[in-house]
N, C-alpha and C. Protein backbone atom coordinates (compact mmCIF):
# COMPACT_ATOMS: atom_id res chain seq x y z
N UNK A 1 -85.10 -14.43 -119.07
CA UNK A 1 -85.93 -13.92 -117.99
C UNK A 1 -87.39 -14.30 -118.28
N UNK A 2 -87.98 -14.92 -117.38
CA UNK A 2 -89.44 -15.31 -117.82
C UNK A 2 -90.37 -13.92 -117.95
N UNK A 3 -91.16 -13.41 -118.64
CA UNK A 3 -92.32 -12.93 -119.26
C UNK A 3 -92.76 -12.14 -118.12
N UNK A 4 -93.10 -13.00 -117.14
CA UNK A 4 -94.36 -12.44 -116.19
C UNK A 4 -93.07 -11.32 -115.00
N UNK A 5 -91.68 -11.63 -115.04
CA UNK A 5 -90.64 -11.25 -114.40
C UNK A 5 -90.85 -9.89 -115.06
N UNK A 6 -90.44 -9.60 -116.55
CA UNK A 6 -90.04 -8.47 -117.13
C UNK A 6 -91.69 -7.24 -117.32
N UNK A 7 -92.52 -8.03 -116.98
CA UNK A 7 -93.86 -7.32 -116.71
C UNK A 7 -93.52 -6.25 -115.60
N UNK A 8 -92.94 -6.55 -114.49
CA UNK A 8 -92.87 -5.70 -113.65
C UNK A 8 -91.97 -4.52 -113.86
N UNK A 9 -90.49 -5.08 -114.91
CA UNK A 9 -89.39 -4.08 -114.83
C UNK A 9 -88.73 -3.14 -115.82
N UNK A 10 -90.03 -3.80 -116.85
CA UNK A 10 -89.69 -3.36 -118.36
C UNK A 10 -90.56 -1.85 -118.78
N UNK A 11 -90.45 -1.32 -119.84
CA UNK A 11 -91.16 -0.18 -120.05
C UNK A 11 -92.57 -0.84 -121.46
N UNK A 12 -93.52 -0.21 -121.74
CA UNK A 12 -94.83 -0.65 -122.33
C UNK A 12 -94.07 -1.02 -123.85
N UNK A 13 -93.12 -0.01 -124.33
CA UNK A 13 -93.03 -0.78 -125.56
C UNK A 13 -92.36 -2.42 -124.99
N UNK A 14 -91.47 -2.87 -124.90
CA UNK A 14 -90.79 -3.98 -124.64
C UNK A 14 -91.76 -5.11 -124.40
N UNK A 15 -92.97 -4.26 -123.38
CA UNK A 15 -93.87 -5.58 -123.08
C UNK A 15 -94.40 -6.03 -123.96
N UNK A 16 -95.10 -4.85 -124.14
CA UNK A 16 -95.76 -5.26 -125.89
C UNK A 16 -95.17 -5.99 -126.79
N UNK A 17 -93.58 -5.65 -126.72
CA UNK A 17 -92.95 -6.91 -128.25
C UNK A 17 -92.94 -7.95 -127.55
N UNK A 18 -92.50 -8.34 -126.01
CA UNK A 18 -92.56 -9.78 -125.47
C UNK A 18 -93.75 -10.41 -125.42
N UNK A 19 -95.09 -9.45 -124.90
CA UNK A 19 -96.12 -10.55 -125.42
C UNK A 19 -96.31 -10.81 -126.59
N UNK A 20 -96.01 -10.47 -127.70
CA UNK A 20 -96.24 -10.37 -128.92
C UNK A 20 -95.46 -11.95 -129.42
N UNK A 21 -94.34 -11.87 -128.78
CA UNK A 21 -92.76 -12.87 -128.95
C UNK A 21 -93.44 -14.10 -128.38
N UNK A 22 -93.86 -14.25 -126.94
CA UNK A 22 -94.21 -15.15 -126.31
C UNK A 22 -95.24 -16.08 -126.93
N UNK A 23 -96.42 -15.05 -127.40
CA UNK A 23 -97.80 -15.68 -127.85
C UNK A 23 -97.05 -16.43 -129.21
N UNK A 24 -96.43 -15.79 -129.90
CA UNK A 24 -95.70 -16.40 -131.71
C UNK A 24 -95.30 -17.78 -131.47
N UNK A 25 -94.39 -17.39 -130.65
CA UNK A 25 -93.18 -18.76 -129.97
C UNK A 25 -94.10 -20.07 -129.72
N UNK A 26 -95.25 -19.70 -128.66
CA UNK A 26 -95.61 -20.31 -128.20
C UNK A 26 -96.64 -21.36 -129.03
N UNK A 27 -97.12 -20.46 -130.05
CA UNK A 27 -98.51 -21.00 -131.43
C UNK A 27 -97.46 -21.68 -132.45
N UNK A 28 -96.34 -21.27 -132.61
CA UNK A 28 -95.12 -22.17 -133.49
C UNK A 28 -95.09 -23.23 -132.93
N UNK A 29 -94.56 -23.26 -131.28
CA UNK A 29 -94.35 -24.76 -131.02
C UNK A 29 -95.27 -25.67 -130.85
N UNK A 30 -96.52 -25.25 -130.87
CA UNK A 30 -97.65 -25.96 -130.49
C UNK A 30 -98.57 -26.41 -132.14
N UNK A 31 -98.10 -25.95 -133.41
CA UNK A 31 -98.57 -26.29 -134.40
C UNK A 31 -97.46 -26.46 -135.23
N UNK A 32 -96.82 -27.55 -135.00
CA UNK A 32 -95.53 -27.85 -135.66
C UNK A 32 -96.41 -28.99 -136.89
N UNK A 33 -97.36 -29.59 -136.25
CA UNK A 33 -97.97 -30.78 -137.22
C UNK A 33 -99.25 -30.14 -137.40
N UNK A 34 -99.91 -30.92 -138.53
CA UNK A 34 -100.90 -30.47 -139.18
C UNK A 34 -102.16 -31.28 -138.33
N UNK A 35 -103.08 -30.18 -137.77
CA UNK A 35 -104.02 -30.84 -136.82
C UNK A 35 -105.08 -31.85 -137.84
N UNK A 36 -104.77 -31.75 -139.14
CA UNK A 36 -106.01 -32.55 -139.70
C UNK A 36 -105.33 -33.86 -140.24
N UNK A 37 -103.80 -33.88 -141.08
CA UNK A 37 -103.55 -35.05 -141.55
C UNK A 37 -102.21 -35.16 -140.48
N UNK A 38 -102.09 -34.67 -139.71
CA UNK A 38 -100.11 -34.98 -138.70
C UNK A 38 -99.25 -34.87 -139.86
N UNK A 39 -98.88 -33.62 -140.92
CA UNK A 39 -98.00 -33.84 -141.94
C UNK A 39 -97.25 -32.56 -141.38
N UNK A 40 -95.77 -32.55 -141.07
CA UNK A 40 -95.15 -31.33 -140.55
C UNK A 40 -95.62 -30.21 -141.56
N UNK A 41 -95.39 -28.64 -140.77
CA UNK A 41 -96.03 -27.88 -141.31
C UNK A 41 -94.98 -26.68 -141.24
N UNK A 42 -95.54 -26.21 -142.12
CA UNK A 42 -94.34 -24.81 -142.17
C UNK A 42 -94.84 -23.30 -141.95
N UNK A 43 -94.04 -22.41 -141.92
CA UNK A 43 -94.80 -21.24 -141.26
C UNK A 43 -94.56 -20.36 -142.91
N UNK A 44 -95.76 -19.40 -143.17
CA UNK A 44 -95.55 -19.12 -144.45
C UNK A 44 -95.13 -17.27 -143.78
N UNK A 45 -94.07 -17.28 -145.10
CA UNK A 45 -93.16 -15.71 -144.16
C UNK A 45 -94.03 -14.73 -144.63
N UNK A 46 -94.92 -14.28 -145.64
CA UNK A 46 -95.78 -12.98 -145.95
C UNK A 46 -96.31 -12.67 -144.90
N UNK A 47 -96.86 -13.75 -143.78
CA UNK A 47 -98.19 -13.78 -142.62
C UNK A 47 -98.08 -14.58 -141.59
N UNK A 48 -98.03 -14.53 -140.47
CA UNK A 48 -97.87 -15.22 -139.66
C UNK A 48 -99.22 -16.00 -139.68
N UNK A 49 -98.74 -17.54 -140.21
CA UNK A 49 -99.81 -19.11 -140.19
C UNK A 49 -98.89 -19.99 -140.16
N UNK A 50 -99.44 -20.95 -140.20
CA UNK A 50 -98.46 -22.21 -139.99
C UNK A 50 -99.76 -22.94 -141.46
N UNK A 51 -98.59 -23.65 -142.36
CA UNK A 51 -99.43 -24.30 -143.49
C UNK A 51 -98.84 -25.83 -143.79
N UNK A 52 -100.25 -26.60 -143.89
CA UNK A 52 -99.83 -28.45 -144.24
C UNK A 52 -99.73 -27.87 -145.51
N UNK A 53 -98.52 -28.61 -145.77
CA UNK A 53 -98.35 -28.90 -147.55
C UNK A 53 -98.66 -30.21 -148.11
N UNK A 54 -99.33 -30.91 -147.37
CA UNK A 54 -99.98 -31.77 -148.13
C UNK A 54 -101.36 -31.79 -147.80
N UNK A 55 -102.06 -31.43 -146.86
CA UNK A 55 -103.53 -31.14 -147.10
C UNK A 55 -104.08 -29.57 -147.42
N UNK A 56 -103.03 -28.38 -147.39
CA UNK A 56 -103.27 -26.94 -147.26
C UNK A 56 -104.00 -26.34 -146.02
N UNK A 57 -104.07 -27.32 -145.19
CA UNK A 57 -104.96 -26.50 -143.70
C UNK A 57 -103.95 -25.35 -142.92
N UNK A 58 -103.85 -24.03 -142.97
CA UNK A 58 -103.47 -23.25 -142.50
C UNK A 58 -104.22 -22.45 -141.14
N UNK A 59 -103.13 -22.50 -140.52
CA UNK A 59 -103.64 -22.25 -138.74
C UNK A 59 -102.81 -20.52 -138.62
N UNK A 60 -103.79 -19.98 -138.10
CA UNK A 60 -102.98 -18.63 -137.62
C UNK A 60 -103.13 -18.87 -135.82
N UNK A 61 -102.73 -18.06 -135.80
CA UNK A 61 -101.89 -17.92 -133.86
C UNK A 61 -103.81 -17.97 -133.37
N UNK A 62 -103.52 -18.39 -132.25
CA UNK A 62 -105.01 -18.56 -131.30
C UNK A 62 -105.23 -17.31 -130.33
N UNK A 63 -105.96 -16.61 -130.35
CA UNK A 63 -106.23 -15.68 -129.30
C UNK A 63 -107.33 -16.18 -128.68
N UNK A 64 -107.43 -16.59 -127.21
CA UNK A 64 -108.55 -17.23 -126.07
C UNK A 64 -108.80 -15.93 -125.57
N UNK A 65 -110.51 -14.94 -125.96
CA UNK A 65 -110.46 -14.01 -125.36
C UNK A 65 -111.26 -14.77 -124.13
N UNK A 66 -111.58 -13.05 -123.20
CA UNK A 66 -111.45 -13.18 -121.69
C UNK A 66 -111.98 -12.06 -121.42
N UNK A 67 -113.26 -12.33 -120.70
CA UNK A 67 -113.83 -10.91 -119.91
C UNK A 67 -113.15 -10.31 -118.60
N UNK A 68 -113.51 -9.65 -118.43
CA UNK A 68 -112.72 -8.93 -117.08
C UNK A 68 -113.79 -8.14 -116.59
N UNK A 69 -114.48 -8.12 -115.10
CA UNK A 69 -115.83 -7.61 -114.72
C UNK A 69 -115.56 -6.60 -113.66
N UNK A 70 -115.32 -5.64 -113.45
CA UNK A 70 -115.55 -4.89 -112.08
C UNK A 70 -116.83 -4.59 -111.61
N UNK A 71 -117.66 -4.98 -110.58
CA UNK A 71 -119.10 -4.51 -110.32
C UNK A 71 -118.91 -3.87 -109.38
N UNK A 72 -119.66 -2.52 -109.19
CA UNK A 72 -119.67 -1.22 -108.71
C UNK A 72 -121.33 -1.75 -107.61
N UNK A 73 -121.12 -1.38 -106.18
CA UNK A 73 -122.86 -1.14 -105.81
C UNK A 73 -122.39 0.10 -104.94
N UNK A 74 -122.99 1.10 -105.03
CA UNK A 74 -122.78 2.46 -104.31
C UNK A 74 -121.55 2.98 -104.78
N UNK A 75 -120.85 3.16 -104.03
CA UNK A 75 -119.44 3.47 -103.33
C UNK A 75 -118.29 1.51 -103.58
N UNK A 76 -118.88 0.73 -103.46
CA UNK A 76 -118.58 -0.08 -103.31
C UNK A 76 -118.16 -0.88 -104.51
N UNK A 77 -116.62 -1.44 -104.23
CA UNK A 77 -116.51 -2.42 -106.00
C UNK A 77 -116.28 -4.08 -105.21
N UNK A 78 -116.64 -4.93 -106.34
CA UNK A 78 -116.55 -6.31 -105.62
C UNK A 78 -115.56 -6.80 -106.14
N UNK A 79 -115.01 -7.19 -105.09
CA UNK A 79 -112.98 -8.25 -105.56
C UNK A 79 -113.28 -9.43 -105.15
N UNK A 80 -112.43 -10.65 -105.29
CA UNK A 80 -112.83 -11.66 -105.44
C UNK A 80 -111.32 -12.47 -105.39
N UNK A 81 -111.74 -13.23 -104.60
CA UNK A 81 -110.26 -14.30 -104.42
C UNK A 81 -109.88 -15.85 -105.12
N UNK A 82 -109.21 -15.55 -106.04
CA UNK A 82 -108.80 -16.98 -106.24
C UNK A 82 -108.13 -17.70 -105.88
N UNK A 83 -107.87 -19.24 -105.81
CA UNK A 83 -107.19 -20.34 -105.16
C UNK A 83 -105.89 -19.63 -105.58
N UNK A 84 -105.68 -19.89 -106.74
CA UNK A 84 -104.35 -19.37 -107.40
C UNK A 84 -103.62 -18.46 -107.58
N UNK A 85 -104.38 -16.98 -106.86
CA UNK A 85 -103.34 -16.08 -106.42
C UNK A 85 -102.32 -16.54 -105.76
N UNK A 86 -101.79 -14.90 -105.51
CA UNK A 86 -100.71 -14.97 -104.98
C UNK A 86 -101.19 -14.75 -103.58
N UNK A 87 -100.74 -15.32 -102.62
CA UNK A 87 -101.11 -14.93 -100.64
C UNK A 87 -102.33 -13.92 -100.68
N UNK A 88 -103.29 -13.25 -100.46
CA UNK A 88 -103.96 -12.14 -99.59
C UNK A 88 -104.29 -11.28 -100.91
N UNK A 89 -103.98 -11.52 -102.54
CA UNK A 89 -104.71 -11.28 -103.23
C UNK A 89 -105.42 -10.86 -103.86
N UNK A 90 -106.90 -9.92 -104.25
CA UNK A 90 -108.09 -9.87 -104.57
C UNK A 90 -107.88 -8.99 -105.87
N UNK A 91 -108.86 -9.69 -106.60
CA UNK A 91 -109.41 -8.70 -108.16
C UNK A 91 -110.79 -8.84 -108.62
N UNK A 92 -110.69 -8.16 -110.49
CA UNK A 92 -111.64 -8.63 -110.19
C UNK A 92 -112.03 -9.82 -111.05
N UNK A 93 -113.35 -10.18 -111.39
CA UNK A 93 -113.85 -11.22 -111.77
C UNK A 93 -113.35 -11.98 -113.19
N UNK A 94 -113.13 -13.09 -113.71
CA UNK A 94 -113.02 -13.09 -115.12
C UNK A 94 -112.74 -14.12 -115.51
N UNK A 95 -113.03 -14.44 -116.86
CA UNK A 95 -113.09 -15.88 -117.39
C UNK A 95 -113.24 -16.03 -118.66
N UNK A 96 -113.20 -16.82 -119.43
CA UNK A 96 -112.70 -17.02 -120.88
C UNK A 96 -114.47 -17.02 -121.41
N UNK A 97 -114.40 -16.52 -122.37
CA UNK A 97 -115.82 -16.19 -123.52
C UNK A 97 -115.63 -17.75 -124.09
N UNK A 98 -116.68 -18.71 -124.72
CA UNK A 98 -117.37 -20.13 -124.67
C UNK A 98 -118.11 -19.61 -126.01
N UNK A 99 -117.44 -20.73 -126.73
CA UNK A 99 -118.08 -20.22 -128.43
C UNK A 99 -119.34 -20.41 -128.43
N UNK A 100 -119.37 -19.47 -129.23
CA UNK A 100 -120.69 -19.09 -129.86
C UNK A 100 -121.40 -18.01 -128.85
N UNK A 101 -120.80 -17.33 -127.95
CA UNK A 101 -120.94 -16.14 -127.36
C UNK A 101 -120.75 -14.91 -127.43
N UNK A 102 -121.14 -13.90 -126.58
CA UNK A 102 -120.61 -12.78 -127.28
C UNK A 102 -120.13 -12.48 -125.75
N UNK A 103 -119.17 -11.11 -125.81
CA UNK A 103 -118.46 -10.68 -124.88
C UNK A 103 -119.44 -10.62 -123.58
N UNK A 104 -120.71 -9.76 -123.90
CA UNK A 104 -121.35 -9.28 -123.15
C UNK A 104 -122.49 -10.67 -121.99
N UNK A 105 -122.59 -11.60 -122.92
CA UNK A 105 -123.34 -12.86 -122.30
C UNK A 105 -122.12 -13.41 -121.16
N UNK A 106 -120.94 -13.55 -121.99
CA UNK A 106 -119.82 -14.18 -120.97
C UNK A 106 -119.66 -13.60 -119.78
N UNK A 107 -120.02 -12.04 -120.07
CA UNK A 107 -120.06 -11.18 -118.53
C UNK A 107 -121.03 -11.82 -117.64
N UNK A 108 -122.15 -11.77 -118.16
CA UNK A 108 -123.08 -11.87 -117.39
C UNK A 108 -122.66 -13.40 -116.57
N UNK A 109 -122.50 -14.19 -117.38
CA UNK A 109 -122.66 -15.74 -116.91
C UNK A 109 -121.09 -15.97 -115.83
N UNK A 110 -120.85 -15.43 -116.63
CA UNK A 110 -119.38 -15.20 -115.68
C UNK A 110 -119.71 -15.28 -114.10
N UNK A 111 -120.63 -13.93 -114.05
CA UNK A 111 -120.66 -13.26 -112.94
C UNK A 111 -121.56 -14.47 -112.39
N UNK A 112 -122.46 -14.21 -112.47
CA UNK A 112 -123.44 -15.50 -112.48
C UNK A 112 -122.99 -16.97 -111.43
N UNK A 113 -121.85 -17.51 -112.54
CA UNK A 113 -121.13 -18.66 -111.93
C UNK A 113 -120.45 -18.80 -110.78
N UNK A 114 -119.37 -17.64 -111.12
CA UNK A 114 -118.53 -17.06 -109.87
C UNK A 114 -118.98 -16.59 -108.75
N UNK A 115 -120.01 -15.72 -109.08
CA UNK A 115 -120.23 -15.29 -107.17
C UNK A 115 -122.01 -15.04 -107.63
N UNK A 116 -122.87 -15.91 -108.43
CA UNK A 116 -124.30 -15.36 -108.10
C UNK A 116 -124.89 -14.33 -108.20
N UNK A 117 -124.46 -13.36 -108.99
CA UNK A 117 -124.82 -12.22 -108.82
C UNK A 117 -124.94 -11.84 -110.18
N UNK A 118 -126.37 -10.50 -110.25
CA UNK A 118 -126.92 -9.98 -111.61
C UNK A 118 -126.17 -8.77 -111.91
N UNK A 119 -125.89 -8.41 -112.62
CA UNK A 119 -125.41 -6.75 -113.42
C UNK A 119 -126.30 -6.43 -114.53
N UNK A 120 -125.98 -5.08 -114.48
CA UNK A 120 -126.40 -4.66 -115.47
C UNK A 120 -125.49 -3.58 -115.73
N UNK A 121 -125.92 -2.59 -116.46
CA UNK A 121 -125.28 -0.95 -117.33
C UNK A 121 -123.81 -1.87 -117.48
N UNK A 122 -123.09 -2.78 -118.53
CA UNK A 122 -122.01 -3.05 -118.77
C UNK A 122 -121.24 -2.06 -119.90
N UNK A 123 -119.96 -1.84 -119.22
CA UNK A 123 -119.47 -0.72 -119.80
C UNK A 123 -117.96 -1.48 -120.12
N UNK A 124 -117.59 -0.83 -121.34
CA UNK A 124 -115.95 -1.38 -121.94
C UNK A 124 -115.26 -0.24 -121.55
N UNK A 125 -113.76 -1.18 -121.11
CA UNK A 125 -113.20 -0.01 -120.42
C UNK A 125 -111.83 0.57 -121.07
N UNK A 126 -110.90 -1.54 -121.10
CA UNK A 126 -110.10 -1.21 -122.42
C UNK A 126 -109.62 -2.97 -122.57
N UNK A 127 -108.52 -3.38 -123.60
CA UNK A 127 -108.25 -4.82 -123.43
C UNK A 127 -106.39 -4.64 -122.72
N UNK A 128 -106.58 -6.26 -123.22
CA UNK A 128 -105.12 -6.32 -122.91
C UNK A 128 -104.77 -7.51 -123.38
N UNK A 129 -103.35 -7.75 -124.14
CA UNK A 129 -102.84 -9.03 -124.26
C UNK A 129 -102.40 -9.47 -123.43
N UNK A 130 -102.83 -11.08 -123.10
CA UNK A 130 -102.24 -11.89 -122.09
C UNK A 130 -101.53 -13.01 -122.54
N UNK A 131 -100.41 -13.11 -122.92
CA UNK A 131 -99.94 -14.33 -123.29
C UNK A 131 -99.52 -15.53 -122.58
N UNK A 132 -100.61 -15.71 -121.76
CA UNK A 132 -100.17 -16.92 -120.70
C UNK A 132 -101.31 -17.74 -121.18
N UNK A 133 -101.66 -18.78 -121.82
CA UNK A 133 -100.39 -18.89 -123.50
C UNK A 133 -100.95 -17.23 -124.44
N UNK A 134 -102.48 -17.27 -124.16
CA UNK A 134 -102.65 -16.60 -125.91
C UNK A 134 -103.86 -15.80 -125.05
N UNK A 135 -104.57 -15.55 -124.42
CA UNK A 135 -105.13 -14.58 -124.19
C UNK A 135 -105.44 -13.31 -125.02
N UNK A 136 -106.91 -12.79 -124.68
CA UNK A 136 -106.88 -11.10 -124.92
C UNK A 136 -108.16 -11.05 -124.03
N UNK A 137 -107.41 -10.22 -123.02
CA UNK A 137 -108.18 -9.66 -122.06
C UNK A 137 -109.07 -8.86 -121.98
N UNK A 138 -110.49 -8.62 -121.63
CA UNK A 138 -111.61 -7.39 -121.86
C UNK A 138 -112.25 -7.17 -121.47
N UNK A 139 -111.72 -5.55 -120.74
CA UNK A 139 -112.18 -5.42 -119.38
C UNK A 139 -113.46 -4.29 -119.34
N UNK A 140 -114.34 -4.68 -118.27
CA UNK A 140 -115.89 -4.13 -118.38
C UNK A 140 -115.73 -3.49 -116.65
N UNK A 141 -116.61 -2.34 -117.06
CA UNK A 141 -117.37 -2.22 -115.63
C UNK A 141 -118.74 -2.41 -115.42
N UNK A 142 -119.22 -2.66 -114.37
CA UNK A 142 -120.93 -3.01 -114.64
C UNK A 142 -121.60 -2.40 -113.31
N UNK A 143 -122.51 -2.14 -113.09
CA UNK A 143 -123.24 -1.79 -111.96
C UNK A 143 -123.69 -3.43 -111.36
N UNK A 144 -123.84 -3.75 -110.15
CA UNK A 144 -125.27 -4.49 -109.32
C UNK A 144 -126.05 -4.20 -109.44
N UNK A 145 -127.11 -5.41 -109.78
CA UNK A 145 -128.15 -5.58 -110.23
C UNK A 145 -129.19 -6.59 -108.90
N UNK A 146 -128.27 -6.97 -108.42
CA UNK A 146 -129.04 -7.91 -107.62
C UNK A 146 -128.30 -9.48 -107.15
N UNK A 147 -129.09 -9.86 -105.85
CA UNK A 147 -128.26 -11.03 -105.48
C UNK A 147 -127.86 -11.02 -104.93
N UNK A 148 -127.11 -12.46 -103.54
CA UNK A 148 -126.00 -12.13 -102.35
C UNK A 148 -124.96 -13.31 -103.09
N UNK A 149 -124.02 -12.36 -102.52
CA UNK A 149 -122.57 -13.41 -103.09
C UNK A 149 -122.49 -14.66 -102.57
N UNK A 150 -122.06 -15.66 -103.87
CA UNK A 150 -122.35 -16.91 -103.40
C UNK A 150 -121.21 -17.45 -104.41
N UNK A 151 -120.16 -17.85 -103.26
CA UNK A 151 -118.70 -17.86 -104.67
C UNK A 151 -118.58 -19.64 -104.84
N UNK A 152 -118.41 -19.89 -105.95
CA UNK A 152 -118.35 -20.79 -106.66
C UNK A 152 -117.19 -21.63 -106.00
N UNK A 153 -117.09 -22.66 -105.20
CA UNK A 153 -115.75 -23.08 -104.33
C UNK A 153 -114.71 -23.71 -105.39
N UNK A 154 -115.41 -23.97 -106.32
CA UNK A 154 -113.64 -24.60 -107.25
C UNK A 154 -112.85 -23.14 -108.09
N UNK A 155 -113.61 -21.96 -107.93
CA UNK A 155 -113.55 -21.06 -108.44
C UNK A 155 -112.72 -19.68 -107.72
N UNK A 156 -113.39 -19.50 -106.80
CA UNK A 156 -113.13 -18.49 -105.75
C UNK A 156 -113.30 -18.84 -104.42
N UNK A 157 -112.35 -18.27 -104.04
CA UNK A 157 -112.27 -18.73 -102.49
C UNK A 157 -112.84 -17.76 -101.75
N UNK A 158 -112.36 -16.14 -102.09
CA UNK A 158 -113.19 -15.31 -101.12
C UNK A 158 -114.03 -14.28 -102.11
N UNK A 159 -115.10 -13.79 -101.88
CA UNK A 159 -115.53 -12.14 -102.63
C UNK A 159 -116.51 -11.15 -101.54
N UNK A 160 -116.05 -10.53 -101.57
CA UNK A 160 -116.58 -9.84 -100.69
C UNK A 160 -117.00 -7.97 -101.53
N UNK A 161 -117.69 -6.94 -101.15
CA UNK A 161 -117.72 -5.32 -101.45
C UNK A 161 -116.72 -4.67 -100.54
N UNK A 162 -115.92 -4.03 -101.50
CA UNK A 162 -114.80 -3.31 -100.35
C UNK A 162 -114.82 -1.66 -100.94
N UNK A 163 -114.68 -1.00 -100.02
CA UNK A 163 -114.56 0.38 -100.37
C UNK A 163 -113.33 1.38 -101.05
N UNK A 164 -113.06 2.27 -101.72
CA UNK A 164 -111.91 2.36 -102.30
C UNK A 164 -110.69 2.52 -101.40
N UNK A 165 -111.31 3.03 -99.95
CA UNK A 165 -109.79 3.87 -99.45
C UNK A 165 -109.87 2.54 -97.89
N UNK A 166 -110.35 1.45 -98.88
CA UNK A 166 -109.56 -0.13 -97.48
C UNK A 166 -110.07 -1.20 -98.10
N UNK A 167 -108.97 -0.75 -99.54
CA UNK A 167 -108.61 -2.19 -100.54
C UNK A 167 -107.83 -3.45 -99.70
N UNK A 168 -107.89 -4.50 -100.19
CA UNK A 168 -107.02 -5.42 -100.15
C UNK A 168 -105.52 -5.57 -100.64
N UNK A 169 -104.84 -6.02 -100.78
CA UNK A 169 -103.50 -6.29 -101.71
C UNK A 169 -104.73 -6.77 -103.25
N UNK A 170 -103.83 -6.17 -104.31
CA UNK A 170 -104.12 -6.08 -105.36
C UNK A 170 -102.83 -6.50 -106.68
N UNK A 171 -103.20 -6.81 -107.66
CA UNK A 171 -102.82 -7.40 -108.91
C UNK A 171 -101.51 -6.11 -109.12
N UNK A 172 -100.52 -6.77 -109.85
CA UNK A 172 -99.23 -5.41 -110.04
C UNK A 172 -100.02 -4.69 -111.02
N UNK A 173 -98.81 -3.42 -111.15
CA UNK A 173 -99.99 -2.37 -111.99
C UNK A 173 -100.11 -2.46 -113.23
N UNK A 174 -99.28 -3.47 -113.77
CA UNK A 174 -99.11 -3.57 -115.00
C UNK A 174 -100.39 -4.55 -115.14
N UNK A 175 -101.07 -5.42 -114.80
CA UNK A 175 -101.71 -6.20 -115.35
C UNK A 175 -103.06 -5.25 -115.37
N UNK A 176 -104.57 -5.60 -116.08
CA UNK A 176 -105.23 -5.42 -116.46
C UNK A 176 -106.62 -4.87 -115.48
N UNK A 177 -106.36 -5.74 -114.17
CA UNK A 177 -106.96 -5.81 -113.49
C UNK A 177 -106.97 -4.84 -112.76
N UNK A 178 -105.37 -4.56 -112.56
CA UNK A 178 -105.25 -3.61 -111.25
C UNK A 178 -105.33 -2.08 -112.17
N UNK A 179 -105.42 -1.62 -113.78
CA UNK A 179 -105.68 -0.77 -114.22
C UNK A 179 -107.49 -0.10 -114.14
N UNK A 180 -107.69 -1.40 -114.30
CA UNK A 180 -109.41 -1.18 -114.07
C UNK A 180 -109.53 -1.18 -112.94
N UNK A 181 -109.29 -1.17 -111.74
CA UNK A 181 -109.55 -1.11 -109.84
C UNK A 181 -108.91 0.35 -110.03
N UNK A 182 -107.75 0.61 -110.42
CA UNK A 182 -107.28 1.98 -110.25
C UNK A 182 -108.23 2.59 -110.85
N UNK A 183 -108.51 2.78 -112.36
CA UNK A 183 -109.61 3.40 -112.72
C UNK A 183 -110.86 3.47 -112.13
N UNK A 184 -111.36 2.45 -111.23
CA UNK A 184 -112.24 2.90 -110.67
C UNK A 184 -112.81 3.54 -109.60
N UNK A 185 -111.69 3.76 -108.50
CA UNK A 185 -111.50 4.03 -107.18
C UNK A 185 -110.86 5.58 -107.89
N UNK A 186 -110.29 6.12 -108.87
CA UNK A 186 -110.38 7.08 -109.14
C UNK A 186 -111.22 7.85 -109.53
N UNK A 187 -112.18 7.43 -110.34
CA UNK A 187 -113.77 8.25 -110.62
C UNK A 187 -114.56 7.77 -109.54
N UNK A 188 -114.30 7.07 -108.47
CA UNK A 188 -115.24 7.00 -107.09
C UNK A 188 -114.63 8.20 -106.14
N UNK A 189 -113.29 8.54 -106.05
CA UNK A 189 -112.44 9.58 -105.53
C UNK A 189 -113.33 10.94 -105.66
N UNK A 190 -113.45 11.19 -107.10
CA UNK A 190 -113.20 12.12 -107.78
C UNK A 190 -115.01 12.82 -107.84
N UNK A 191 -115.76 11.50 -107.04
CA UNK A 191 -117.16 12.03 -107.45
C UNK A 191 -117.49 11.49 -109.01
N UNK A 192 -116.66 10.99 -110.00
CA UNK A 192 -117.40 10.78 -111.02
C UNK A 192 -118.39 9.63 -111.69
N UNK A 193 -118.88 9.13 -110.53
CA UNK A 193 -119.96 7.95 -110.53
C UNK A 193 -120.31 7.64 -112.18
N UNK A 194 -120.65 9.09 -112.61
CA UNK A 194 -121.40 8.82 -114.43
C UNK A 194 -120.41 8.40 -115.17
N UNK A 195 -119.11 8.54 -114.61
CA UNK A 195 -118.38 8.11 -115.81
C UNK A 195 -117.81 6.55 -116.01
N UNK A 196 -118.12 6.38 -114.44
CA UNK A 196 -117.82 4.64 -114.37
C UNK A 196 -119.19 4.26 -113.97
């Protein structure tokens, strides 16, 4: 059963060992040779690495982290459409952290790239493993700061401010995205503005 299938039907422990399974599987088959001399390589059993035995270059599994942005203006959170959804769509913002960065710059520039727009008050909300391949997801909320949306066309197709109670179609609940939109349309519900 593919991965992204059993996301929907499985319970949190199971997911957890399949992303866990998927990301392994996936860093095994992809470092079978030694990236510095091409000498096959073996996986050493104390620790999950993969080790050249003839140059000693040992590789552990790759995690590509990944911001995740919800921006709040009023009442209002901003979703955002990609080419590559699925039909009708929307979440929110996000994109892989660029070495020598830190979480919090990638937000910003993120936002920046994608739809033009400033934040500020950035807040951590929680992560998530994504193993499509190696991901770790990390998700922020931020206030508007300034700017009109101006979406990046190889990037996003639509973004628009939508209000909590006349969302769009949204991400399943299991993924990351649609935990942070729920979380936030719940402390917008609830009156608790300070806490998001």
């Amino acid at each position: 059963m593919p991965l992204r299938s059993l996301l929907n039907t499985a319970g949190a422990e199971a997911i957890s060992l399949a992303r866990r399974a998927v990301l392994l599987l996936d860093w095994q088959k992809n470092h079978r040779y030694c990236g510095r001399c091409g000498t096959p390589t073996s996986r050493r059993q104390e620790e999950f690495c993969m080790v050249c035995p003839a140059c000693g270059l040992v590789v552990y599994p790759r995690i590509s982290p990944a911001v995740m942005v919800l921006i709040r203006r009023d009442n209002e959170l901003l979703l955002a459409r990609s080419p590559r959804f699925k039909p009708g769509v929307y979440s929110a913002l996000a994109g892989f952290v660029e070495a020598g960065e830190t979480l919090e710059q990638c937000a910003i520039r993120e936002i920046r790239e994608e739809v033009g727009l400033e934040i500020s008050n950035l807040r951590y909300f929680r992560s998530q493993s994504w193993p499509f391949p190696d991901s770790l997801m990390v998700a922020f909320f931020a206030d508007y700061a300034g700017g009109s949306i101006t979406p990046e066309p190889s990037e996003i197709e639509d973004a628009r401010w939508f209000l909590p109670d006349a969302l769009p179609p949204l991400p399943e609940p299991v993924s990351l995205a649609r935990q942070l939109i729920d979380a936030a349309c719940s402390r917008l519900d609830t009156g608790g503005l300070g806490l998001y």
